[in-house]
C-alpha atoms as a PDB file:
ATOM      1  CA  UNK A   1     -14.703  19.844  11.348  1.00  0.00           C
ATOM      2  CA  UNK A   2     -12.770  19.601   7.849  1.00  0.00           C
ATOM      3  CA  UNK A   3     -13.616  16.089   7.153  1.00  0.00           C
ATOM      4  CA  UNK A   4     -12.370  15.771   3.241  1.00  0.00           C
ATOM      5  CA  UNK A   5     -15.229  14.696   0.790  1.00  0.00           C
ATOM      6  CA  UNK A   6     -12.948  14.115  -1.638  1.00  0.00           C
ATOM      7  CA  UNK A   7     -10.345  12.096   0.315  1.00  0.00           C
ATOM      8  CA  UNK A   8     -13.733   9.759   1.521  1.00  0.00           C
ATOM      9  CA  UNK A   9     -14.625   9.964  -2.226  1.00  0.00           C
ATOM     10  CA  UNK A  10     -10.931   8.159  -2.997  1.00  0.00           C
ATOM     11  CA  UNK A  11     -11.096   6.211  -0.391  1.00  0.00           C
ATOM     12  CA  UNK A  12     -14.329   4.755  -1.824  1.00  0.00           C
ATOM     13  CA  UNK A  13     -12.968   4.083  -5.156  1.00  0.00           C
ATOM     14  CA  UNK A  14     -10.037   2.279  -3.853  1.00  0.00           C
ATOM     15  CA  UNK A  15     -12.203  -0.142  -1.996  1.00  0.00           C
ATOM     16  CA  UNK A  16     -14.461  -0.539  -5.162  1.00  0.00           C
ATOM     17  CA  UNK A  17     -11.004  -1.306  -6.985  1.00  0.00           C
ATOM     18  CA  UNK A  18     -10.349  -3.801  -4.416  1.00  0.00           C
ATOM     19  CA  UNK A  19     -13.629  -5.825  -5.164  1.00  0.00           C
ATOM     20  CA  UNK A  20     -15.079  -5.121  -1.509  1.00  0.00           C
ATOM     21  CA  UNK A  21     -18.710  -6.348  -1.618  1.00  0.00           C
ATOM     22  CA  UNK A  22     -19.187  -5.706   2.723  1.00  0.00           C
ATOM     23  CA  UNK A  23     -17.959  -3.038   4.911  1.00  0.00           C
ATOM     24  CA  UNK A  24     -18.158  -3.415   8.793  1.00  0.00           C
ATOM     25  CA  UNK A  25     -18.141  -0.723  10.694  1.00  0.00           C
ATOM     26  CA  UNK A  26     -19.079   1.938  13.798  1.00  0.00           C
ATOM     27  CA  UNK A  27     -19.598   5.192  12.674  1.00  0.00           C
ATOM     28  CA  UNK A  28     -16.838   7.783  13.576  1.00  0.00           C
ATOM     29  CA  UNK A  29     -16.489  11.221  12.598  1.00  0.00           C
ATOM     30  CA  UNK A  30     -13.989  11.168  10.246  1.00  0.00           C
ATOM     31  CA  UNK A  31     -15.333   8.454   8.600  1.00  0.00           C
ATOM     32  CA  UNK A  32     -19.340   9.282   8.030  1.00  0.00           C
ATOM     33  CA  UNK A  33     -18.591  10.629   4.535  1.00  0.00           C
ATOM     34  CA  UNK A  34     -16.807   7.297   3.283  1.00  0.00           C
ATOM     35  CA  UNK A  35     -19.705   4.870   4.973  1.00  0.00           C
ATOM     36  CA  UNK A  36     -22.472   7.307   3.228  1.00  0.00           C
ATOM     37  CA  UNK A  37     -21.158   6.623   0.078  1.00  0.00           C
ATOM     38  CA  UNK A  38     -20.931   2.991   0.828  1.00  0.00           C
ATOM     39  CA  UNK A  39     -24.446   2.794   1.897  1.00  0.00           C
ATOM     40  CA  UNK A  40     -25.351   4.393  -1.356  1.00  0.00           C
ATOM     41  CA  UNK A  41     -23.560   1.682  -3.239  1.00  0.00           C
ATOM     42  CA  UNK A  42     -26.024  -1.091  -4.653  1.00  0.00           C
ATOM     43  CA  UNK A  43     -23.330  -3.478  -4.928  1.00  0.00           C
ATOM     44  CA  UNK A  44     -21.783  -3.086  -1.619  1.00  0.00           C
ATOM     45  CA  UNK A  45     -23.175  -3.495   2.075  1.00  0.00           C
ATOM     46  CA  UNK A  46     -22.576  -1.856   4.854  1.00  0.00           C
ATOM     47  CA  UNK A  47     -23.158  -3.505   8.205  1.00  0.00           C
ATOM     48  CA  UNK A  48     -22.885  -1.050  11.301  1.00  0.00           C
ATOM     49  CA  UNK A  49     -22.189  -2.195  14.418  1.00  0.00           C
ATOM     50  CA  UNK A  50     -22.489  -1.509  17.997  1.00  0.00           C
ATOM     51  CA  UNK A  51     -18.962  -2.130  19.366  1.00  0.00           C
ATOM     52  CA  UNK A  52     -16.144  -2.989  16.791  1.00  0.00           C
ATOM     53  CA  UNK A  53     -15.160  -6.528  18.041  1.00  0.00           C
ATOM     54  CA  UNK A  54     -18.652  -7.904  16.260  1.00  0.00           C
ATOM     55  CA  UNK A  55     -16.599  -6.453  12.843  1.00  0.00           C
ATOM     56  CA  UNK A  56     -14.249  -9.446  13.863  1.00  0.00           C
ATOM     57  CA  UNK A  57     -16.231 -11.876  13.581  1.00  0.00           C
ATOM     58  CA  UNK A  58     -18.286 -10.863  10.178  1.00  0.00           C
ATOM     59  CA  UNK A  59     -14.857 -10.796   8.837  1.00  0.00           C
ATOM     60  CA  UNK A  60     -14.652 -14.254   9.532  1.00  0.00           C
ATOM     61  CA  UNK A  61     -17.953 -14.675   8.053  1.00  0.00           C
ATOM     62  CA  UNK A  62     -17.377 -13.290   5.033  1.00  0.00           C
ATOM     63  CA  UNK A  63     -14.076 -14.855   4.513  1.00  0.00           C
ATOM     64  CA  UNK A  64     -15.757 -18.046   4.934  1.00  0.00           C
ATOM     65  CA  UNK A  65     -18.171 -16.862   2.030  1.00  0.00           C
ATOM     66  CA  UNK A  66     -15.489 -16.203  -0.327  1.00  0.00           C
ATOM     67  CA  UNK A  67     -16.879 -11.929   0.240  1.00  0.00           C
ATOM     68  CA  UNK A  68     -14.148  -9.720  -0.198  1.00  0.00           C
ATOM     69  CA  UNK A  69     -14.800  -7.292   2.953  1.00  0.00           C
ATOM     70  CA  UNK A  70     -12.994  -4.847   5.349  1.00  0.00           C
ATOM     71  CA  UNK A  71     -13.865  -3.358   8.544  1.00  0.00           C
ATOM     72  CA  UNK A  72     -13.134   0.474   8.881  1.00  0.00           C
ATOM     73  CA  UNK A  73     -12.833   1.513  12.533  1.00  0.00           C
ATOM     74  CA  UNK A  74     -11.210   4.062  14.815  1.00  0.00           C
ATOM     75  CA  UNK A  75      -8.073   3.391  16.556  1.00  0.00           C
ATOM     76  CA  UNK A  76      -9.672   3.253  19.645  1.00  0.00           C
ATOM     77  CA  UNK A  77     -12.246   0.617  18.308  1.00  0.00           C
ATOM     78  CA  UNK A  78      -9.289  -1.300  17.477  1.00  0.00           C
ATOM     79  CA  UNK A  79      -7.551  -1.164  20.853  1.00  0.00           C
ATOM     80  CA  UNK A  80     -11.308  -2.715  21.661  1.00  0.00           C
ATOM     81  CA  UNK A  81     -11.033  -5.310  19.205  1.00  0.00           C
ATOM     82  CA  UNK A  82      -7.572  -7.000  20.441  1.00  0.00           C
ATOM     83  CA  UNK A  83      -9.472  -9.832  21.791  1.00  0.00           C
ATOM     84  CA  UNK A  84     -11.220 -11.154  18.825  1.00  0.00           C
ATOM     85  CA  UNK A  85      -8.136 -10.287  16.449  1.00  0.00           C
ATOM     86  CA  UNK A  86      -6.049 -12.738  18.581  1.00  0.00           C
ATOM     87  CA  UNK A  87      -8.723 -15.697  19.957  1.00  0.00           C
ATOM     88  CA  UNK A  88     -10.550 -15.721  16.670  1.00  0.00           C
ATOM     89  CA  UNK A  89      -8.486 -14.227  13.541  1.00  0.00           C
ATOM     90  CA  UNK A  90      -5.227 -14.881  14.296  1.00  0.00           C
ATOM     91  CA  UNK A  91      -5.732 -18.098  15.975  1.00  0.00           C
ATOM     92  CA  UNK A  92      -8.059 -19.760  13.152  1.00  0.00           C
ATOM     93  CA  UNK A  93      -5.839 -17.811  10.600  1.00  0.00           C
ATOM     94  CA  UNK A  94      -8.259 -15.607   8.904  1.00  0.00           C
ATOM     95  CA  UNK A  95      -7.307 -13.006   7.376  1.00  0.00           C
ATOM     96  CA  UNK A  96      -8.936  -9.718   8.521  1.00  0.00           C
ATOM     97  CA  UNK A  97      -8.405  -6.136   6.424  1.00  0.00           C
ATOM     98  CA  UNK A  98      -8.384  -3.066   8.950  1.00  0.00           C
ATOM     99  CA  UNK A  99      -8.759   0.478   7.455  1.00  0.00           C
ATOM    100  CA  UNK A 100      -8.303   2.484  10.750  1.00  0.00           C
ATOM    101  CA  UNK A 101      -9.009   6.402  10.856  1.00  0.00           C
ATOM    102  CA  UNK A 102      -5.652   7.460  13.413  1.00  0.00           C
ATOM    103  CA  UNK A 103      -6.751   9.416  15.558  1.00  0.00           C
ATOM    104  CA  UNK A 104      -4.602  11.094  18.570  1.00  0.00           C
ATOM    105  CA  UNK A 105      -1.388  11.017  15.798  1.00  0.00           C
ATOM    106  CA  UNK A 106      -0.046  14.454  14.680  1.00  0.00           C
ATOM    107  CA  UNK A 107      -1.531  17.670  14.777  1.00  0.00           C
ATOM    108  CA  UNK A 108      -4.203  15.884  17.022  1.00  0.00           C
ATOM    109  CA  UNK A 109      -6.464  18.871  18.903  1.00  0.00           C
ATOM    110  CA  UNK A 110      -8.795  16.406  21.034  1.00  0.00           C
ATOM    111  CA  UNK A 111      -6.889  15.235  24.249  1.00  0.00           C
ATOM    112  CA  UNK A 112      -9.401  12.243  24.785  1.00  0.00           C
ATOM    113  CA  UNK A 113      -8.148  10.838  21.344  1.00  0.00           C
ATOM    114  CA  UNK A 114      -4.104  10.977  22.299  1.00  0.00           C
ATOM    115  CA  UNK A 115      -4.091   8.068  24.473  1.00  0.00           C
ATOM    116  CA  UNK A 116      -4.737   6.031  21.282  1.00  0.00           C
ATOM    117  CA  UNK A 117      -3.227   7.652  19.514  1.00  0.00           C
ATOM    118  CA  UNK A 118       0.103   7.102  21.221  1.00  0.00           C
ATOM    119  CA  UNK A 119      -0.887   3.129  21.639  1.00  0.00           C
ATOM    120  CA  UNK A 120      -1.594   2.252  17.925  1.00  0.00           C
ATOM    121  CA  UNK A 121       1.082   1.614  16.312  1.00  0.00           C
ATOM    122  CA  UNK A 122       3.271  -0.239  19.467  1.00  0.00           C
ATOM    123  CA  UNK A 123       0.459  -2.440  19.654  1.00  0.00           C
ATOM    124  CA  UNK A 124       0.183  -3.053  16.014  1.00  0.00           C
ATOM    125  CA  UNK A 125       3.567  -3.966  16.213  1.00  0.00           C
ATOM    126  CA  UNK A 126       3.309  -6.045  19.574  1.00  0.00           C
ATOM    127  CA  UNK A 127       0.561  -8.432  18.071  1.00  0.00           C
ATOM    128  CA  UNK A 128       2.609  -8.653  14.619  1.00  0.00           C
ATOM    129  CA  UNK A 129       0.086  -7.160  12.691  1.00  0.00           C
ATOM    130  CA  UNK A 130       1.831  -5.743   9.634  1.00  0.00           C
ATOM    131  CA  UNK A 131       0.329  -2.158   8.860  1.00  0.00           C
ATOM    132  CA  UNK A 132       0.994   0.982   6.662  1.00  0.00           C
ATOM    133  CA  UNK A 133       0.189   4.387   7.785  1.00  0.00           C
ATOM    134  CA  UNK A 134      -1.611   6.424   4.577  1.00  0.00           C
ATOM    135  CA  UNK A 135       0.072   9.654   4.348  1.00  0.00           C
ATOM    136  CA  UNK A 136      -1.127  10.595   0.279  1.00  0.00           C
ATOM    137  CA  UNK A 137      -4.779  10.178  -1.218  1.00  0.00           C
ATOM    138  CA  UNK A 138      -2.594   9.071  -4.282  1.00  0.00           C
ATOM    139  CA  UNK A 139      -1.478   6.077  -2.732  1.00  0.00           C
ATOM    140  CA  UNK A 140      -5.096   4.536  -1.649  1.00  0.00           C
ATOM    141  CA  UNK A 141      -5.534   2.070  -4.391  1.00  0.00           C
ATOM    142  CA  UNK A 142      -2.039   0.665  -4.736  1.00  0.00           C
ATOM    143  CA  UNK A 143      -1.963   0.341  -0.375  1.00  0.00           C
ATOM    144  CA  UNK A 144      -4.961  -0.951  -0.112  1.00  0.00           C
ATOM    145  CA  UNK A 145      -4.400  -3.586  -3.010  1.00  0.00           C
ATOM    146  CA  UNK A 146      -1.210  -4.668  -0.974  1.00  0.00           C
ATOM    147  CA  UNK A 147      -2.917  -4.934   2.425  1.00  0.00           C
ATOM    148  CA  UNK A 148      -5.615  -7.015   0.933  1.00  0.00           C
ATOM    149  CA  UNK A 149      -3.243  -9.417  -0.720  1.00  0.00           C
ATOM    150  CA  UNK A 150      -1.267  -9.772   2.388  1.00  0.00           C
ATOM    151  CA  UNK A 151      -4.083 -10.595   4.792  1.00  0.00           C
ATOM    152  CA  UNK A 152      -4.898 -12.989   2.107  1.00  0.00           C
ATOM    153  CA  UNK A 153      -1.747 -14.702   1.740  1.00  0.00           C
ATOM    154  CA  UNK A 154      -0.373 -14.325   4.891  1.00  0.00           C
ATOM    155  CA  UNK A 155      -4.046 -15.388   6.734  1.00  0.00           C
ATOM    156  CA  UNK A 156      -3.169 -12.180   8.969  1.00  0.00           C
ATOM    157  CA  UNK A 157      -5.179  -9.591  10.031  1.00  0.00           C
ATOM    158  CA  UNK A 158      -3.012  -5.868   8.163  1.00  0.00           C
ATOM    159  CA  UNK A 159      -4.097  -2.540   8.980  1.00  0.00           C
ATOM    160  CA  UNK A 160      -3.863   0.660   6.874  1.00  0.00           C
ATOM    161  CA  UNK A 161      -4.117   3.486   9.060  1.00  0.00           C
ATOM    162  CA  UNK A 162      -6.064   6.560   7.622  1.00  0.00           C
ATOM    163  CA  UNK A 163      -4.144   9.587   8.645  1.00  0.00           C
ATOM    164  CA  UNK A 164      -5.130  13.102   8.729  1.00  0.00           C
ATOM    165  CA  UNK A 165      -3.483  14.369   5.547  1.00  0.00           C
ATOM    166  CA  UNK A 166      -5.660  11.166   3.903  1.00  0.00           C
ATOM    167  CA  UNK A 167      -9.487  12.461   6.160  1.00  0.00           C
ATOM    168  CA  UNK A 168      -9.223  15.929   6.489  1.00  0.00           C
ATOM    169  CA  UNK A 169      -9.550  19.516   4.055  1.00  0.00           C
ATOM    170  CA  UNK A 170      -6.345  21.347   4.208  1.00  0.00           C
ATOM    171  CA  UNK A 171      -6.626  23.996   7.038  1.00  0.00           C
ATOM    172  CA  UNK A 172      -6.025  27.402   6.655  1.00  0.00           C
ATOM    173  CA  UNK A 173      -3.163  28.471   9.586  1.00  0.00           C
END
């Protein structure tokens, strides 16, 4: 699997840019090389759990703590995590950063990951969640900056939706 080093790599440095002191999260393929390099950071923590609706509610945990955080999941743990978004962060107003690996989106190969894939974004958009799909590594810092002032000042839960291009080496055809 071409899962990009260097695209986890930018990814990292965006979140350091954003302050993030916790990361929630269930490990996913695309995504080991990112939390590795969190877990390596002294000065960040990364707290794995065992089904991505606990990520809810140590969002609204650290929020309470003043602890910049964000909660990296796949789309499908998100579809999973519907429940807590809307009976716990959007109903106490807290606001929750999502940084979502897309999976079942374009040039998708697994057929167990298109289901989500096709579901993400209309239900994004169904429970009002404002989002922005990352198509350029170059863009991480500035996007991520954005979604984290918007959860913030909105006291929303925002996604940013890590896409292919963002995860993965380039392929040869």
């Amino acid at each position: 699997m071409p899962v990009s080093l260097e695209g986890a790599r930018r990814i990292y440095e965006a979140l350091k840019a954003c302050d993030i002191k916790l990361v929630s999260a269930l490990p996913e393929t695309w995504l080991v090389p990112l939390l590795r390099l969190v877990e390596a950071d002294q000065e960040m923590r990364l707290v794995q759990v065992a089904r991505e609706e606990e990520s809810i509610g140590i969002a609204a945990g650290a929020y309470f703590a003043g602890l910049p955080s964000i909660h990296v999941m796949q789309n499908h743990g998100f579809l999973a995590a519907i429940n807590p978004l809307v009976s716990l962060a959007m109903l106490y107003k807290i606001p929750v950063l999502l940084l979502i690996s897309y999976r079942g989106s374009w040039g998708e190969r697994d057929p167990w990951q298109t289901q989500g894939g096709l579901l993400t974004e209309p239900v994004l958009r169904a429970l009002t969640i404002p989002y922005y799909c990352l198509r350029r590594e170059d863009d991480l810092t500035r996007r991520l900056k954005e979604a984290q002032a918007l959860a913030l000042s909105a006291l929303h839960p925002v996604a940013v939706l890590l896409t292919r291009e963002v995860l993965w080496e380039d392929e040869e055809p």
